[in-house]
N, C-alpha and C. Protein backbone atom coordinates (compact mmCIF):
# COMPACT_ATOMS: atom_id res chain seq x y z
N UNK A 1 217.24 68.90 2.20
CA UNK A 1 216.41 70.06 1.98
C UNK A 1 215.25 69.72 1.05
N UNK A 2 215.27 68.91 0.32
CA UNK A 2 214.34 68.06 -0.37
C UNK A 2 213.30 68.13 -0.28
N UNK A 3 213.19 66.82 1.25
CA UNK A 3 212.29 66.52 1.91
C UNK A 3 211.89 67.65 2.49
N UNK A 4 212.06 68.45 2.96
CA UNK A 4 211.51 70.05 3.79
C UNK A 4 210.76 70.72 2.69
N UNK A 5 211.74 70.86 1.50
CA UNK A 5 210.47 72.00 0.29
C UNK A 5 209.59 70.22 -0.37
N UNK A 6 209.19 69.69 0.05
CA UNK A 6 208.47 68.34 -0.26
C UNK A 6 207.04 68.26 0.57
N UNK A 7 207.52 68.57 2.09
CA UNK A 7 206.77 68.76 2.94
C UNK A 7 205.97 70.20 2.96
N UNK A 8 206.61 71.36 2.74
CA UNK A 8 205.97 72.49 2.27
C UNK A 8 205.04 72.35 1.17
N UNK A 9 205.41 72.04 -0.01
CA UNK A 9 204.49 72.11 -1.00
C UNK A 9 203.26 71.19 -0.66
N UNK A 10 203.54 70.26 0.42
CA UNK A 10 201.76 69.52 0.71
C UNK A 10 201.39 70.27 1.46
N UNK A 11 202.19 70.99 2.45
CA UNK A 11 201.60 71.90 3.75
C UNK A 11 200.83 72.78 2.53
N UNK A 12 201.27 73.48 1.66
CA UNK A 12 200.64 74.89 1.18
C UNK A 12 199.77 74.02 0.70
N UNK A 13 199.64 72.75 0.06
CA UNK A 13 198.04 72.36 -0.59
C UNK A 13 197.14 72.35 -0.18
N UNK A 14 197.61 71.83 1.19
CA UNK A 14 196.67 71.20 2.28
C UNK A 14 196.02 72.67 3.08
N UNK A 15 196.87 73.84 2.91
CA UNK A 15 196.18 74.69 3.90
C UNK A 15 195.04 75.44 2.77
N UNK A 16 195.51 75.65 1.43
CA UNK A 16 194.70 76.13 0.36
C UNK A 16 193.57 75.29 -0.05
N UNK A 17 193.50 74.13 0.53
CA UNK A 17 191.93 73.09 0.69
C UNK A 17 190.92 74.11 1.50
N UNK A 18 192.08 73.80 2.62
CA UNK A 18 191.02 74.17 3.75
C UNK A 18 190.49 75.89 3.82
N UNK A 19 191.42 76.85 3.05
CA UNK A 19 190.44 77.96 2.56
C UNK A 19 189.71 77.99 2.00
N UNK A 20 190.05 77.06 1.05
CA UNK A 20 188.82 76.98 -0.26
C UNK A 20 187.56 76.77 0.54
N UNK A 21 187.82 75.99 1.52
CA UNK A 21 186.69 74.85 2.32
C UNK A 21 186.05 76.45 3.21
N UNK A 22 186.66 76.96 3.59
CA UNK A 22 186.18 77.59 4.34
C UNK A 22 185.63 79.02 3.50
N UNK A 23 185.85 79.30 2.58
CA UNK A 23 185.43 80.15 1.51
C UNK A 23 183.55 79.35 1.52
N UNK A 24 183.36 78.12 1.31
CA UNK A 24 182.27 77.49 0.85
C UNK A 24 181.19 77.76 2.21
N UNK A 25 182.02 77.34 3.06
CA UNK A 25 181.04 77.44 4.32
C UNK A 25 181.00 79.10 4.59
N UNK A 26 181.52 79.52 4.27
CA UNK A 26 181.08 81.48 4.70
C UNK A 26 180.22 81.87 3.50
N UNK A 27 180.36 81.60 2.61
CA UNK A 27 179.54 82.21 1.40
C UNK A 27 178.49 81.45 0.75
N UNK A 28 178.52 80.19 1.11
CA UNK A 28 177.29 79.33 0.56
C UNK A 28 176.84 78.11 1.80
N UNK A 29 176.34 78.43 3.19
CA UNK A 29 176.39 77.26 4.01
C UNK A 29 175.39 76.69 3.57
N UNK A 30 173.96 77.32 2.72
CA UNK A 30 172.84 76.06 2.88
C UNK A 30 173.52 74.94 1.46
N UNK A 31 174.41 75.15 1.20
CA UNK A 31 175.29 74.29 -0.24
C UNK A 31 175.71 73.02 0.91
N UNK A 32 175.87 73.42 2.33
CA UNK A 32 176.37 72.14 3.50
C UNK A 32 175.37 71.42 4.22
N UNK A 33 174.85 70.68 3.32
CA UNK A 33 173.63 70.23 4.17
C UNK A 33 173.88 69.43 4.97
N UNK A 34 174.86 68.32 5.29
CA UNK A 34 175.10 67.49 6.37
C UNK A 34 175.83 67.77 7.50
N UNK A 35 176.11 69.40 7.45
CA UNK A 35 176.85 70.04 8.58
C UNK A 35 175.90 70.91 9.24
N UNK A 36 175.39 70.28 10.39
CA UNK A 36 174.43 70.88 11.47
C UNK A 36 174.84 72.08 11.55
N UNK A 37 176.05 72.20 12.10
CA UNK A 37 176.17 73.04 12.99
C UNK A 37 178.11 74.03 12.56
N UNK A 38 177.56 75.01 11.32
CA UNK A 38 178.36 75.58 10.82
C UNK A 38 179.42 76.41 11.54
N UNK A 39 178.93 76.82 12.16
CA UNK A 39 179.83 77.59 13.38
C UNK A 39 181.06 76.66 13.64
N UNK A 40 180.73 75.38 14.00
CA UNK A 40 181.80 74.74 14.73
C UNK A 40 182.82 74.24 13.39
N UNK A 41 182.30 73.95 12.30
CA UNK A 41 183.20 73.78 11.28
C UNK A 41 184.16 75.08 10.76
N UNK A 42 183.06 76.17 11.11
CA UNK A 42 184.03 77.70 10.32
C UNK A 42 185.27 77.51 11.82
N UNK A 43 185.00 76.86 12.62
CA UNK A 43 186.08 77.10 13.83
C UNK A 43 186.81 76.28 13.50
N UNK A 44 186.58 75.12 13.56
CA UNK A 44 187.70 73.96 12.52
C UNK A 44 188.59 74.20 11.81
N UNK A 45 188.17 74.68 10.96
CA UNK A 45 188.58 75.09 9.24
C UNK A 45 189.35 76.31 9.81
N UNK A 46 189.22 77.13 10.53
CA UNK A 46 190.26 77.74 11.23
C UNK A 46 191.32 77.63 12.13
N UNK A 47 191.18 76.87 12.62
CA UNK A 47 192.45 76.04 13.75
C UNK A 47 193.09 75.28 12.63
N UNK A 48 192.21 74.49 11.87
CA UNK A 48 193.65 73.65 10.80
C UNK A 48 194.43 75.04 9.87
N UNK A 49 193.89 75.45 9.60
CA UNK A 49 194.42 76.73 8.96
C UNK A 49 195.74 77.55 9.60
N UNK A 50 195.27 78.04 10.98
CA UNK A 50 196.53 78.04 11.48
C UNK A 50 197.35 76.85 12.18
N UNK A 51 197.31 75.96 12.10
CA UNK A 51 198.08 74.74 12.55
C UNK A 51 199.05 74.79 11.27
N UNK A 52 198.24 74.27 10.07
CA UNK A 52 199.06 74.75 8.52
C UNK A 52 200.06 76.08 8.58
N UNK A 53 199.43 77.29 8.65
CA UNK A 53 200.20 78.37 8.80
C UNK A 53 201.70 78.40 9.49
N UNK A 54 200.83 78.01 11.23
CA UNK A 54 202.40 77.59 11.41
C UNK A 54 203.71 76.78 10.98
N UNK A 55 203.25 75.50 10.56
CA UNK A 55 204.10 74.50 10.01
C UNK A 55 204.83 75.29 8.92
N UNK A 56 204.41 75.99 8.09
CA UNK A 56 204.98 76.78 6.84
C UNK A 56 205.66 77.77 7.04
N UNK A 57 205.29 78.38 8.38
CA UNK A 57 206.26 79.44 8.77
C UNK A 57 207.24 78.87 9.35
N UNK A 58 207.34 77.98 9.85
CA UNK A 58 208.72 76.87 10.55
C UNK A 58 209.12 76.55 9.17
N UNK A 59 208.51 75.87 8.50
CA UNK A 59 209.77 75.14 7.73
C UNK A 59 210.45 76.57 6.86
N UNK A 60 209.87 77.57 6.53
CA UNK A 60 210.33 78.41 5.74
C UNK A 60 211.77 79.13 6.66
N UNK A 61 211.64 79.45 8.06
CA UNK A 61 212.87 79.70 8.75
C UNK A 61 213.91 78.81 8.35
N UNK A 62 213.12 77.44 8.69
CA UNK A 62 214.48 75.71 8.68
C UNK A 62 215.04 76.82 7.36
N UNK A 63 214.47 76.19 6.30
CA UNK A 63 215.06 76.43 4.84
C UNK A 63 215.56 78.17 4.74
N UNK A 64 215.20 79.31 5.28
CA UNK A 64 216.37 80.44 5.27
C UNK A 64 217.25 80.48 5.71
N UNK A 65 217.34 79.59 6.96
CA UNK A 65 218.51 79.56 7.86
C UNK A 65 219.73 77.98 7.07
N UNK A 66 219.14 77.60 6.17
CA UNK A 66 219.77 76.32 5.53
C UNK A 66 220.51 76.86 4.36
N UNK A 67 219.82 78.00 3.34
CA UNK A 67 220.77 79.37 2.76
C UNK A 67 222.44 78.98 2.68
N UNK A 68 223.15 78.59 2.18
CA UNK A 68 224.18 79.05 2.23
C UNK A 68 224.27 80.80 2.38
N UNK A 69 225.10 80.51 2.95
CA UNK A 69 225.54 82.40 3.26
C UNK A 69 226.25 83.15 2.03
N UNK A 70 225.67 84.11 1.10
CA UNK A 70 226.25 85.13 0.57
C UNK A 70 227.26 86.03 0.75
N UNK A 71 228.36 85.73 0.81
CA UNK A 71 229.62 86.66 0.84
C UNK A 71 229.44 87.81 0.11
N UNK A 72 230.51 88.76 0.43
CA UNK A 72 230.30 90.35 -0.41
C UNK A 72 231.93 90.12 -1.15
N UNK A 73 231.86 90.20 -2.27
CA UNK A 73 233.23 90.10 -2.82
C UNK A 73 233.29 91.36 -3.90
């Protein structure tokens, strides 16, 4: 289980880059001067975003369903 909350905590870094990233390109694009063509990056920066998303919502099932089970005593 380690390795799973190991892999999460880079998934959540890695997807909180790419908001940040995409925060920059919506609110400041002439700050992107070597990116022609902004559109196709705000689309980017969105597909990795949910690619990230998903991965985090998988591993977060793995690890609820990994839970030992709570008895009622």
């Amino acid at each position: 289980m380690n390795y799973l909350k190991a892999v999460l905590t880079k998934l959540i870094g890695q997807r909180d880059i790419e908001l940040q990233d995409l925060t920059v390109y919506l609110n400041s694009p002439v700050a992107i001067g070597e990116h022609s063509n902004i559109g196709e990056e705000v689309e980017t920066k969105i597909s990795n975003i949910d690619a990230l998303e998903s991965k985090i919502e998988t591993i977060n099932k793995i690890l609820k369903q990994l839970e030992p089970k709570k008895t009622d005593q």
